[in-house]
N, C-alpha and C. Protein backbone atom coordinates (compact mmCIF):
# COMPACT_ATOMS: atom_id res chain seq x y z
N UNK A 1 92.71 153.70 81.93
CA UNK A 1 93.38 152.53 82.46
C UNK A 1 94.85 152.86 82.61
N UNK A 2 95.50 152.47 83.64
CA UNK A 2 96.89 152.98 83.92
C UNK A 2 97.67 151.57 84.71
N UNK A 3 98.66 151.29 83.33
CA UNK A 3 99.50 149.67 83.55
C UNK A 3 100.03 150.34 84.08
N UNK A 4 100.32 148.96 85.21
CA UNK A 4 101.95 149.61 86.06
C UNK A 4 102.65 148.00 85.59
N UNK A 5 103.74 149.08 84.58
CA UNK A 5 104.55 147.86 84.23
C UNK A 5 106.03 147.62 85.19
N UNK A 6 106.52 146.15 85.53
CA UNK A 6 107.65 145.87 86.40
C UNK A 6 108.72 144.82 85.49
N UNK A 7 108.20 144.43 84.38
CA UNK A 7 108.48 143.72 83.30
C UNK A 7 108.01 143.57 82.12
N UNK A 8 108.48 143.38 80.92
CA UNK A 8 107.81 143.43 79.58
C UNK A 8 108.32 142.95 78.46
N UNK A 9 109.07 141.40 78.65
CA UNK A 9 109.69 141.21 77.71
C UNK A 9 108.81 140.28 76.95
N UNK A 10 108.18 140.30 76.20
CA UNK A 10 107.29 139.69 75.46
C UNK A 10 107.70 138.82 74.29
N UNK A 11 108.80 138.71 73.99
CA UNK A 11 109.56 137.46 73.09
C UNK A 11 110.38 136.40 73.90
N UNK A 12 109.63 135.36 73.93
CA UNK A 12 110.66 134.15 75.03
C UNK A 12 111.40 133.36 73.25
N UNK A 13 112.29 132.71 73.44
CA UNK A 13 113.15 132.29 73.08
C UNK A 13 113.05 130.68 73.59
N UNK A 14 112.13 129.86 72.84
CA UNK A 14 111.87 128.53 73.53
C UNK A 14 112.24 127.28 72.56
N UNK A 15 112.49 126.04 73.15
CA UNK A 15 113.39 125.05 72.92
C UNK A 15 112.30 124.08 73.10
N UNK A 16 112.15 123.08 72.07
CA UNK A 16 111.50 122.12 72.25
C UNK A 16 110.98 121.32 73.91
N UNK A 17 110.23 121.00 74.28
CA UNK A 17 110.11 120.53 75.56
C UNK A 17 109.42 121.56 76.56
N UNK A 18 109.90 122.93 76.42
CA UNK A 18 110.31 124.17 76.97
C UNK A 18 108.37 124.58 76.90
N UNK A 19 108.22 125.20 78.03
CA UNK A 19 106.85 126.00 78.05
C UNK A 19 106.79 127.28 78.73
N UNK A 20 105.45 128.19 78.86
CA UNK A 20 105.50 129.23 79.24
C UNK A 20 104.48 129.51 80.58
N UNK A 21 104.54 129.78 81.75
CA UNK A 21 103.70 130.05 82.69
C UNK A 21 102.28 131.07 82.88
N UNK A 22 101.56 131.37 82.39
CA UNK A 22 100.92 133.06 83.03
C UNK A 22 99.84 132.38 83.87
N UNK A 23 99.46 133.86 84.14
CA UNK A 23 99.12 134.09 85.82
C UNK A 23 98.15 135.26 85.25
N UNK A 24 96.74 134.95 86.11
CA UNK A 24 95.90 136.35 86.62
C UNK A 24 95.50 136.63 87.37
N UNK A 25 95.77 137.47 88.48
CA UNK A 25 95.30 137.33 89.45
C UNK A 25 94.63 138.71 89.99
N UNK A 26 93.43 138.62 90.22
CA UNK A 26 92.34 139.83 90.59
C UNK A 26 93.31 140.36 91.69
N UNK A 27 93.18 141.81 91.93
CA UNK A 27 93.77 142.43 93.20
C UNK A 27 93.16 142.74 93.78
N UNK A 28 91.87 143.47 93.14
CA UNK A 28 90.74 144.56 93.67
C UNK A 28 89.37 143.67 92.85
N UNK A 29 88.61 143.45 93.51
CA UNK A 29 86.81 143.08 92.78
C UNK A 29 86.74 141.64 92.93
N UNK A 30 86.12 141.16 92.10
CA UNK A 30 85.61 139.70 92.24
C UNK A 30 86.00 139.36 90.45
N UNK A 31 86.10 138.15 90.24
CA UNK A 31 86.01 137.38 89.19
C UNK A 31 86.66 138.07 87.98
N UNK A 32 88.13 137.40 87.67
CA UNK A 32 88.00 137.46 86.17
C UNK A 32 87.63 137.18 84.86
N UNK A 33 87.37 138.16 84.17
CA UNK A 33 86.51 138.11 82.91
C UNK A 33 87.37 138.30 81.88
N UNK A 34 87.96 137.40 81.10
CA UNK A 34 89.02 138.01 79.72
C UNK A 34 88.60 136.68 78.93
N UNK A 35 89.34 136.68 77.67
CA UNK A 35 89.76 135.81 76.89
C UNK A 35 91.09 136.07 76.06
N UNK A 36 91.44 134.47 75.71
CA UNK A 36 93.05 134.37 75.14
C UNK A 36 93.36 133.70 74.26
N UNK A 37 94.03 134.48 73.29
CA UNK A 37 93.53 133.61 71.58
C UNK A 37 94.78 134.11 71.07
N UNK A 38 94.96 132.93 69.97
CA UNK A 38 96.33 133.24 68.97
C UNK A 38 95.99 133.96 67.95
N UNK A 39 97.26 134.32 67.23
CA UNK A 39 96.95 135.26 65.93
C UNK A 39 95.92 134.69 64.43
N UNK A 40 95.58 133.36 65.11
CA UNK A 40 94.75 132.71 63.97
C UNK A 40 93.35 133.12 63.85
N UNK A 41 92.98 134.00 65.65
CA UNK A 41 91.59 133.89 65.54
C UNK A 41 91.20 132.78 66.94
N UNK A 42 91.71 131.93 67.05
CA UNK A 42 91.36 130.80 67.80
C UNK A 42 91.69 130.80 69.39
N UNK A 43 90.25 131.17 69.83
CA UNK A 43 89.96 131.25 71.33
C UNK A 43 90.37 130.31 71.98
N UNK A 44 91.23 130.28 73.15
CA UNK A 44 92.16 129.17 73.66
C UNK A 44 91.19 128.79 75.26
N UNK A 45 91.95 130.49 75.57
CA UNK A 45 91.10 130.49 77.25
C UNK A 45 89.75 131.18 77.32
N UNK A 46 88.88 131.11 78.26
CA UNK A 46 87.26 131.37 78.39
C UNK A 46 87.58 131.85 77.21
N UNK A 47 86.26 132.34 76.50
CA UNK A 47 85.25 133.12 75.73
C UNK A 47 85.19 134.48 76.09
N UNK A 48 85.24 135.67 75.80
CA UNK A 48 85.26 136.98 76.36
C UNK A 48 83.65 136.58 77.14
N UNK A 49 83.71 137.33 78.10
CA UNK A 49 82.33 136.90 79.14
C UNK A 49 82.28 135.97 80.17
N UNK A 50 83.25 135.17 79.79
CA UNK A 50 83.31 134.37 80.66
C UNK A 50 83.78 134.87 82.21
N UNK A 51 83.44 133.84 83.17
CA UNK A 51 84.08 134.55 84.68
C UNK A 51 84.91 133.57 85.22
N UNK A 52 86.26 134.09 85.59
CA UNK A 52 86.86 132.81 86.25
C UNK A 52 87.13 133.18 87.60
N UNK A 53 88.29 132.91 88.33
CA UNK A 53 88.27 133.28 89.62
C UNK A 53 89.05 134.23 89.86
N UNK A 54 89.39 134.22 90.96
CA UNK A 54 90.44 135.50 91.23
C UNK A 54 91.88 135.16 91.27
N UNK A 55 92.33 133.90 90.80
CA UNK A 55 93.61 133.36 90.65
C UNK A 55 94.01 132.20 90.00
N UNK A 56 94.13 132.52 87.80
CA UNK A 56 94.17 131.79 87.26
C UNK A 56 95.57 131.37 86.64
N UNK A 57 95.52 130.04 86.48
CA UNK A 57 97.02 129.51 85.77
C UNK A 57 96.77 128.90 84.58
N UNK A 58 97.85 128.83 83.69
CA UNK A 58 97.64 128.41 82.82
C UNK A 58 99.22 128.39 82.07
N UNK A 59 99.41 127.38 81.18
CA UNK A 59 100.34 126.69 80.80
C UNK A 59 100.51 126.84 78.74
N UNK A 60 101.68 127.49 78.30
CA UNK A 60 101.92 127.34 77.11
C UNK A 60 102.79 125.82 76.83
N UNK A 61 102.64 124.55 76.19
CA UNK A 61 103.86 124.24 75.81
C UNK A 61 104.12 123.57 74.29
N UNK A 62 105.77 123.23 74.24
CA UNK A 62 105.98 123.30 72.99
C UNK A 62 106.98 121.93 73.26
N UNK A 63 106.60 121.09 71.89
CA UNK A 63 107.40 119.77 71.64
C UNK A 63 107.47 119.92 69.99
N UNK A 64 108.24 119.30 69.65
CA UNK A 64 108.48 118.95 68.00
C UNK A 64 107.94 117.60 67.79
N UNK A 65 107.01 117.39 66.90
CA UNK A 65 106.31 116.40 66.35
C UNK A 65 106.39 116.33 64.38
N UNK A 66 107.05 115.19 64.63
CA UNK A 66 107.23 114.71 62.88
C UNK A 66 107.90 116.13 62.23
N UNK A 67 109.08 116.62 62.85
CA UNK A 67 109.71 117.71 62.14
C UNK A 67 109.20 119.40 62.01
N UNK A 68 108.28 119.05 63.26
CA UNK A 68 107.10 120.22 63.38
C UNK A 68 106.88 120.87 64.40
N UNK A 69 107.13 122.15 64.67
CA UNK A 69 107.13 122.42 66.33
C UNK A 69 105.63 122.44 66.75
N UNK A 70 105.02 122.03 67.50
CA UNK A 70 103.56 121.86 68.52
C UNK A 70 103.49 122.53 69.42
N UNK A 71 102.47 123.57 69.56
CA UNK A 71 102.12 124.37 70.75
C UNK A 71 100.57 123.54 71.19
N UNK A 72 101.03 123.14 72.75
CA UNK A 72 99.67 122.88 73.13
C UNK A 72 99.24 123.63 74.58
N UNK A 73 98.28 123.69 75.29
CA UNK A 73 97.49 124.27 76.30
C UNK A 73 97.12 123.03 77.36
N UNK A 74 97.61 122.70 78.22
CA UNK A 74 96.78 121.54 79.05
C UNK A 74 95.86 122.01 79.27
N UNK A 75 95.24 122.97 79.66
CA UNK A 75 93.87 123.83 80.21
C UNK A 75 92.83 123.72 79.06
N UNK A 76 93.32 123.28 78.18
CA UNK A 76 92.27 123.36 76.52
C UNK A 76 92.59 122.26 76.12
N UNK A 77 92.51 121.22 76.85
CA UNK A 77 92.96 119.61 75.75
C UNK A 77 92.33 120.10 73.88
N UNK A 78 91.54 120.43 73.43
CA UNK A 78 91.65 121.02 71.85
C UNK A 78 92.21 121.68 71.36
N UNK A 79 92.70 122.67 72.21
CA UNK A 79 93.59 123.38 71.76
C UNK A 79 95.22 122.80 71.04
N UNK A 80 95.22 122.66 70.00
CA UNK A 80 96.80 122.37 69.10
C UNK A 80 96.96 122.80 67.61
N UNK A 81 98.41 123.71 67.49
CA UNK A 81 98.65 124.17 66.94
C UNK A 81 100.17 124.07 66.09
N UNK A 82 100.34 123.43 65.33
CA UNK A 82 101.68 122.97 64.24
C UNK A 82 101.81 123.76 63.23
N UNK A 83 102.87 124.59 63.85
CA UNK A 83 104.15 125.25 63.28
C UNK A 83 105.56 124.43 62.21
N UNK A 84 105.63 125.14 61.40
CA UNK A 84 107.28 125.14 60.78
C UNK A 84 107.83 125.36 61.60
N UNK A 85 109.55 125.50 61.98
CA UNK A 85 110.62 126.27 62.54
C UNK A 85 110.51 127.31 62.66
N UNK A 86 110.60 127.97 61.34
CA UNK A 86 110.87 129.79 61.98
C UNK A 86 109.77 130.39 61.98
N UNK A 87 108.33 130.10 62.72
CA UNK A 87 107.17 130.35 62.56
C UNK A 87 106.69 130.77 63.77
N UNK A 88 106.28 131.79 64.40
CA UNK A 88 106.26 132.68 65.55
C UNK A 88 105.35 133.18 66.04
N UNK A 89 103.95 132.18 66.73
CA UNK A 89 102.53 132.63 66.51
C UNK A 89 102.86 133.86 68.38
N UNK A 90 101.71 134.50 67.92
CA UNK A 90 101.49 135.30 68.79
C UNK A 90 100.41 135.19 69.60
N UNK A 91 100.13 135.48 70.73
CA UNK A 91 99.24 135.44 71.61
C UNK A 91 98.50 136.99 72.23
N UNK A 92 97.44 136.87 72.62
CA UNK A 92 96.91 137.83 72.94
C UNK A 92 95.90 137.75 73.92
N UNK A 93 95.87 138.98 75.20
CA UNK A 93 95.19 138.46 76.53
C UNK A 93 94.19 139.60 76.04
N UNK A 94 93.00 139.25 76.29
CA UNK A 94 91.56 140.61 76.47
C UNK A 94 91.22 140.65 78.21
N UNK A 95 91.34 141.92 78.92
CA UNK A 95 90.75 141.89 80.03
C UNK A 95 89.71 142.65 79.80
N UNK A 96 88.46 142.26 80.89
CA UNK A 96 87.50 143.04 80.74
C UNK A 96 87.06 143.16 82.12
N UNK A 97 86.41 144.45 82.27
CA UNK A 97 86.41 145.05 84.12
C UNK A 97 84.81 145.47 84.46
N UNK A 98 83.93 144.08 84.32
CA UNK A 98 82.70 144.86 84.82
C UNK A 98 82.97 144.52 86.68
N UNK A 99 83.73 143.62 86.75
CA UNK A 99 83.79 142.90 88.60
C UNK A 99 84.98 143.24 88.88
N UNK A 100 85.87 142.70 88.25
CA UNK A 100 87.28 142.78 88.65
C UNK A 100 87.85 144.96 88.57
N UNK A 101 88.19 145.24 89.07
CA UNK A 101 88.93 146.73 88.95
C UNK A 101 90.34 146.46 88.80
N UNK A 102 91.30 145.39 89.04
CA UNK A 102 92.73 145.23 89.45
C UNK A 102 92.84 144.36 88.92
N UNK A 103 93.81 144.03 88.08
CA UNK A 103 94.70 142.69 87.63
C UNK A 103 96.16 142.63 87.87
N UNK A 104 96.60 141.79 87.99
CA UNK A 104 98.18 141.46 87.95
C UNK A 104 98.50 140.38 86.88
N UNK A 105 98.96 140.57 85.23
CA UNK A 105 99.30 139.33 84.54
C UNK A 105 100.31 139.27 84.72
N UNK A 106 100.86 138.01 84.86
CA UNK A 106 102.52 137.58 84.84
C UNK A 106 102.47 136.10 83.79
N UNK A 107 103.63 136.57 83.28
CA UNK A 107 104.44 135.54 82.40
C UNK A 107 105.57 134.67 83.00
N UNK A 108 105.85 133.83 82.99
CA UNK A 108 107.73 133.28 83.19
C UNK A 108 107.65 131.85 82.32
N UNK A 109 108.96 131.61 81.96
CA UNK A 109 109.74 130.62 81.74
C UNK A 109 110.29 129.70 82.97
N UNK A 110 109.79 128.40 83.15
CA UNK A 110 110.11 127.14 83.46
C UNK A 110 111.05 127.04 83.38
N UNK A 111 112.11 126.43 84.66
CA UNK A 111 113.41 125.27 83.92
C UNK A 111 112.24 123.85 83.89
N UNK A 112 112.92 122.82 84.12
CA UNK A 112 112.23 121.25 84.00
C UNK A 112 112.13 121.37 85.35
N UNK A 113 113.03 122.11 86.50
CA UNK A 113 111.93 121.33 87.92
C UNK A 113 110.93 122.08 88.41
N UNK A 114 110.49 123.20 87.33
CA UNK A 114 109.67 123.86 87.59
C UNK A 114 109.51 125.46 88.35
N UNK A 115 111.08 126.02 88.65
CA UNK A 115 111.64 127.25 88.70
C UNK A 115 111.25 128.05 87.83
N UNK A 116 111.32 129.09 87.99
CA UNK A 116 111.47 130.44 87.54
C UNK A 116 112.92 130.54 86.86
N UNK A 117 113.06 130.24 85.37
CA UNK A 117 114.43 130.76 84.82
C UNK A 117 114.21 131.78 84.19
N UNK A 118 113.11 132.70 83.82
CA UNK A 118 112.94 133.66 83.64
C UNK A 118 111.70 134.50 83.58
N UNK A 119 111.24 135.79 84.39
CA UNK A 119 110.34 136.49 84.18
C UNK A 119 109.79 137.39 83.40
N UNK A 120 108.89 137.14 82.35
CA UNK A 120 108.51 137.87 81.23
C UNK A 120 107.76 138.84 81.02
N UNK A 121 106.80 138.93 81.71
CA UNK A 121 106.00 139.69 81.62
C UNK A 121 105.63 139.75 83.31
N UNK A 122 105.32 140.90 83.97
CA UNK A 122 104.87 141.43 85.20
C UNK A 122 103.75 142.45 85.13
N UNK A 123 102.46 143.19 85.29
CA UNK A 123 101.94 144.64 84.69
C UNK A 123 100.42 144.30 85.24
N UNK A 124 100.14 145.30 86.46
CA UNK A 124 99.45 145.55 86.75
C UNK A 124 98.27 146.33 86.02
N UNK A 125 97.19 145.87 86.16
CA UNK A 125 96.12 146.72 84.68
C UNK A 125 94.89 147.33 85.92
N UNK A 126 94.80 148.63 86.35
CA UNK A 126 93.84 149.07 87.22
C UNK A 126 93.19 150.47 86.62
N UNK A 127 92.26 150.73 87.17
CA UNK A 127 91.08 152.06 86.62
C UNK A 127 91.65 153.27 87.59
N UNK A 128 91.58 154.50 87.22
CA UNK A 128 92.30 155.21 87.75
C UNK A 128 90.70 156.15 88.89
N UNK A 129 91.13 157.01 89.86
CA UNK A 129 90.33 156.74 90.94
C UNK A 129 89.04 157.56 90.35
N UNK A 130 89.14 157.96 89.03
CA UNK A 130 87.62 158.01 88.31
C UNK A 130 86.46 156.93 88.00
N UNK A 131 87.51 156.06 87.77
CA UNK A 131 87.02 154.41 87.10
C UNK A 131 86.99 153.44 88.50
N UNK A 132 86.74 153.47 89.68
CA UNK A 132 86.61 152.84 90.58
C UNK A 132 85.38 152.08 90.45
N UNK A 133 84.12 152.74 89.90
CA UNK A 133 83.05 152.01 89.61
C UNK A 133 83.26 150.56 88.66
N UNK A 134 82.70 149.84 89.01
CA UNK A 134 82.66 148.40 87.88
C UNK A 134 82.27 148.86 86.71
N UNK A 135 83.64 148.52 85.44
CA UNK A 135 83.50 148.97 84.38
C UNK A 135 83.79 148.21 83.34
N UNK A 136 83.61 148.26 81.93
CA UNK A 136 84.07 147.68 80.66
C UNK A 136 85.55 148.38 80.37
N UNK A 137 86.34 147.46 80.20
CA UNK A 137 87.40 148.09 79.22
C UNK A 137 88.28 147.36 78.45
N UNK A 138 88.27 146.88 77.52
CA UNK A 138 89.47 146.11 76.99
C UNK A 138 90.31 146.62 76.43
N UNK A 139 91.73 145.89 77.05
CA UNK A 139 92.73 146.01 77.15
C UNK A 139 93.98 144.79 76.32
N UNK A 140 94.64 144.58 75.67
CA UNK A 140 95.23 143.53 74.74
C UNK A 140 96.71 143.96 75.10
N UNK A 141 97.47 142.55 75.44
CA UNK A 141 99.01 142.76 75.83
C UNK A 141 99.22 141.42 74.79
């Protein structure tokens, strides 16, 4: 597997209110297949196996509730997770390539009208011209 990385800053710096954008979008094949889970264990997006399409969105955000910072998922109404302050959960993407051969994940930071105030992550994930066949591989950013 050979990332082509264009960005990689993987620590955003976020403010109550404040959320995070990503993006997957197939380049090459049909249907993406991953899953996306925090450091607890707890599967957010599909199920590994699952198939989605060739151009998915999805939304991190964060409010303070009763002295408590809140990460929630609109895409997962169950999905919620309450943090302390200096408490810094991590996230993690699985791709998997039996359809798809090409991905593009992207990250950014939101202002409030919905701009781009910053791009976080950019990185192409493709099979090199051995791996052209539909294949398994997981991959974790």
């Amino acid at each position: 597997m050979t990332p082509t990385i264009r960005t990689n800053n993987v620590i955003a710096a976020l403010a109550p209110g404040d959320s995070l954008s990503y993006r997957i979008q197939v380049i090459q094949g049909a249907g993406a297949v991953f899953g996306w889970t925090d450091d607890n264990g707890t599967a957010i997006l599909p199920a590994l196996g699952s198939s989605g399409g060739a151009d998915i969105n999805w939304q991190l955000k964060t409010s303070v509730v009763g002295g408590r910072v809140q990460f929630t998922v609109p895409q997962n109404a169950a999905y919620l997770r309450n943090e302390t302050s200096p408490a810094i959960p991590v996230y993690s993407l699985v791709l998997l390539f039996p359809t798809a051969l090409k991905y593009t994940y992207t990250i950014n930071q939101p202002d409030s009208g919905g701009n781009v105030k910053q791009n976080l992550v950019d990185i192409d994930f493709a099979g090199t011209a051995s791996e052209q066949a539909p294949h398994v591989e997981v991959i974790e950013v």
